[in-house]
N, C-alpha and C. Protein backbone atom coordinates (compact mmCIF):
# COMPACT_ATOMS: atom_id res chain seq x y z
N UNK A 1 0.84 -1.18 0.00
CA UNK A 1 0.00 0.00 0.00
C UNK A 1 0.88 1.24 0.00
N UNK A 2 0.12 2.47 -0.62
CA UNK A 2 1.09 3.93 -0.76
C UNK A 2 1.22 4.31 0.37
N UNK A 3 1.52 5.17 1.19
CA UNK A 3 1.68 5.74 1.92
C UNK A 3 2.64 7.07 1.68
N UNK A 4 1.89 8.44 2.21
CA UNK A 4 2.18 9.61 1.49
C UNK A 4 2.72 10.24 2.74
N UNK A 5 3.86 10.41 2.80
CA UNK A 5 4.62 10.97 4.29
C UNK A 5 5.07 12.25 4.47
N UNK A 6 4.87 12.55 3.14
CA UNK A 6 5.74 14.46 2.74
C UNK A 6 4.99 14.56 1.43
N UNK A 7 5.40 15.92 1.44
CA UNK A 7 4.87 17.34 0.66
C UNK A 7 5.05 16.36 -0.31
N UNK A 8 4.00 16.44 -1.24
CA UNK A 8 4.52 16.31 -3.36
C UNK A 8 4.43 17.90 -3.69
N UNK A 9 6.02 17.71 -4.13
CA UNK A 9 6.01 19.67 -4.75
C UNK A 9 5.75 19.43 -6.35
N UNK A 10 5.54 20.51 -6.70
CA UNK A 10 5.38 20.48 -8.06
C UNK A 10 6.36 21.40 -8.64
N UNK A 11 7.48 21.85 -9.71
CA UNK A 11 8.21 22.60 -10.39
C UNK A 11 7.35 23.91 -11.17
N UNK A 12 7.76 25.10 -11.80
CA UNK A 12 7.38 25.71 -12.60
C UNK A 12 7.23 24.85 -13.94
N UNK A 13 7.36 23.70 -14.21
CA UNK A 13 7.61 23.38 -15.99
C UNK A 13 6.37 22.48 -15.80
N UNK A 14 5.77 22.44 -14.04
CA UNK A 14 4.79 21.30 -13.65
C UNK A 14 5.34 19.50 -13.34
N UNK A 15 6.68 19.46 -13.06
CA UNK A 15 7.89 17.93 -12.55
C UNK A 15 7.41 18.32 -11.40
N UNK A 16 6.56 16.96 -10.65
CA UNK A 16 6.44 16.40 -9.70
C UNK A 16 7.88 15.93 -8.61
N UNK A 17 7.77 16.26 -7.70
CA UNK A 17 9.42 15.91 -7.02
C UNK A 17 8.80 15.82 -5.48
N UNK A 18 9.20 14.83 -4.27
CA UNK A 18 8.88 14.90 -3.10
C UNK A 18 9.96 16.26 -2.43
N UNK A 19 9.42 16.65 -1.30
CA UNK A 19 9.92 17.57 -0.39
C UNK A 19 11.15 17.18 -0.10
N UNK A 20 11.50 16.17 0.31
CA UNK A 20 13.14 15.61 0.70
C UNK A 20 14.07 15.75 -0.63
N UNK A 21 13.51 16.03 -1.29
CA UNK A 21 14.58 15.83 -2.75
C UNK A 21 14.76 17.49 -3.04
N UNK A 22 13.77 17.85 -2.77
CA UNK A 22 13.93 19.00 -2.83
C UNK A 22 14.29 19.76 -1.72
N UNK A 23 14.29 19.73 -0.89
CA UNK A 23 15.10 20.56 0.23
C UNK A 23 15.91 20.15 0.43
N UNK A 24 16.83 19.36 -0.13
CA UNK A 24 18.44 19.29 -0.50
C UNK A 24 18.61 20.06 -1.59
N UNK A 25 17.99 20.58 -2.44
CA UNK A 25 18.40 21.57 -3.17
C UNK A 25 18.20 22.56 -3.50
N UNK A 26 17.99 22.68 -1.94
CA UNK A 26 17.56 24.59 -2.07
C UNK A 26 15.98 24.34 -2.55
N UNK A 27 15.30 23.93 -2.39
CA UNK A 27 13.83 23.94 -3.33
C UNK A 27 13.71 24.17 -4.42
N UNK A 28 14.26 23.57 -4.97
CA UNK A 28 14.53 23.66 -6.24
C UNK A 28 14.38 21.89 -7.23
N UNK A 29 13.94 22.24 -8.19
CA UNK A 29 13.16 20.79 -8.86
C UNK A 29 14.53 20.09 -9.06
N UNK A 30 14.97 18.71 -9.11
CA UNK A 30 16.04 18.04 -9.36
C UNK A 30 16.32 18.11 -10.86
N UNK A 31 14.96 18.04 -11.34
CA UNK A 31 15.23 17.63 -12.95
C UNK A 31 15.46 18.93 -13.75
N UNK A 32 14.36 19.81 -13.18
CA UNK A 32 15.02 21.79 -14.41
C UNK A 32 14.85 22.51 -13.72
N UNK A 33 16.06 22.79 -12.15
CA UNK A 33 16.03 23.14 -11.30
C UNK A 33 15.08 24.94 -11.45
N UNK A 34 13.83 25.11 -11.38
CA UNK A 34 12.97 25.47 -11.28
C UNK A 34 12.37 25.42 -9.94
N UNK A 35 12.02 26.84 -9.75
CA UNK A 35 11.55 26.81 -8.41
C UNK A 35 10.57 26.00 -7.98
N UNK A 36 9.69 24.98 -6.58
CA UNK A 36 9.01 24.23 -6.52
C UNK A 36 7.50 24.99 -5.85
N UNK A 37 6.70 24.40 -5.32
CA UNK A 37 5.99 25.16 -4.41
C UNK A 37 4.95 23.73 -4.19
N UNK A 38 4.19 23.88 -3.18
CA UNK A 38 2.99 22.52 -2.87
C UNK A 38 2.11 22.26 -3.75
N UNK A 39 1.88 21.34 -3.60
CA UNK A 39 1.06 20.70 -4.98
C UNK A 39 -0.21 19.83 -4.24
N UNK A 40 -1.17 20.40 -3.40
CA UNK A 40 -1.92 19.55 -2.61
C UNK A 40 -2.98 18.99 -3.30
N UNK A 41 -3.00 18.94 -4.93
CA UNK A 41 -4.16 18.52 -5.70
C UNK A 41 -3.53 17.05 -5.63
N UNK A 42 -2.31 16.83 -5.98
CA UNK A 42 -1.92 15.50 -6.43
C UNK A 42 -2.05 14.66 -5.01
N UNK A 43 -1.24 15.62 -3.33
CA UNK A 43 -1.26 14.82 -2.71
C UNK A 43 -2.68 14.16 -2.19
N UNK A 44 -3.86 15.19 -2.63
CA UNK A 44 -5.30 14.58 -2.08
C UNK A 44 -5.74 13.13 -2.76
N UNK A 45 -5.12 13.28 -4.25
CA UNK A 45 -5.55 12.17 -4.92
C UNK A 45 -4.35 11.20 -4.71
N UNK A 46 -3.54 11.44 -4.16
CA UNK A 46 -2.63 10.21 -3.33
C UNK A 46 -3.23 9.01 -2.37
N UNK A 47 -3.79 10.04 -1.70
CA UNK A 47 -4.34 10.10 -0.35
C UNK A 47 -5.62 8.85 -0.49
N UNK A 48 -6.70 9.79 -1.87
CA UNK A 48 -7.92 8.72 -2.21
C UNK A 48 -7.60 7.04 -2.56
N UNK A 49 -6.42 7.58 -3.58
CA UNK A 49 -5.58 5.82 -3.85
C UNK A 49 -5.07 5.47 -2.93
N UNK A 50 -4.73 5.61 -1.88
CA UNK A 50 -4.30 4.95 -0.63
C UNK A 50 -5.94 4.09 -0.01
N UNK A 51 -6.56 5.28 0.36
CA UNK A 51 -7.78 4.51 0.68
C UNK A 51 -8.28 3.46 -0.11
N UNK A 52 -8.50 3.77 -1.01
CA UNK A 52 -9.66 2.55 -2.22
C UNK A 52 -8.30 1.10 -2.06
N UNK A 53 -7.32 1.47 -2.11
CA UNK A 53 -6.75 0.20 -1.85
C UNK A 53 -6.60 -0.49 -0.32
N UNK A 54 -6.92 0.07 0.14
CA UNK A 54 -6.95 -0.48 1.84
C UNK A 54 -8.14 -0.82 2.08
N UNK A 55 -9.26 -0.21 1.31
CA UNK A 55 -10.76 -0.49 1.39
C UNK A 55 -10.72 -1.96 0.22
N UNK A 56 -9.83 -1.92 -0.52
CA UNK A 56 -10.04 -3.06 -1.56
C UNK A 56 -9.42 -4.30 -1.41
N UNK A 57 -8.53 -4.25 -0.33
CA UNK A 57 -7.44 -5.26 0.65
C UNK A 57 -8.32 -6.17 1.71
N UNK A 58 -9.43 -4.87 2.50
CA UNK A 58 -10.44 -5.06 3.15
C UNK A 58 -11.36 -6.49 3.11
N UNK A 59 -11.95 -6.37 1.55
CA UNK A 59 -13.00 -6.94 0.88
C UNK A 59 -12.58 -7.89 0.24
N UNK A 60 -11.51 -7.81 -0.44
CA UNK A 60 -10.61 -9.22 -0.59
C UNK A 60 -10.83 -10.50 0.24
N UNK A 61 -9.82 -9.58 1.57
CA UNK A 61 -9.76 -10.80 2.36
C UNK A 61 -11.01 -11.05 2.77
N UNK A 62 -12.34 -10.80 2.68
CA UNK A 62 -13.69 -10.81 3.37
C UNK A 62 -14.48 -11.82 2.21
N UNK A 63 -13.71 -12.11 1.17
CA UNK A 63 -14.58 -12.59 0.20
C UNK A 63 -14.08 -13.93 0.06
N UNK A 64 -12.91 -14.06 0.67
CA UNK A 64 -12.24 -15.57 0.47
C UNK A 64 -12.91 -16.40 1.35
């Protein structure tokens, strides 16, 4: 299962990068070092795919 522990930043060019990767570099994107900033659209829909699979792990084992 996912589990979402830190920030997902997003770049100016829109490169996805976690917070730890980026605050080793100055906040700055790894790939076109471009400034970053929070990106809480992606981490919400992290968040939903975390659930539906823990809800779908759930029902699995409930069906065997």
């Amino acid at each position: 299962m996912f589990s979402c522990h830190m920030a997902i930043l997003m770049s100016e060019l829109g490169i996805l990068a976690c917070s730890s990767c980026c605050s080793k570099l100055g906040n700055k994107c790894p790939s076109c070092s471009s400034l970053v900033g929070s990106n809480r659209g992606v981490e919400k829909i992290l968040e939903h795919i975390s659930v539906l699979q823990s809800f779908y792990k759930l029902y699995q084992f409930k069906s065997e």
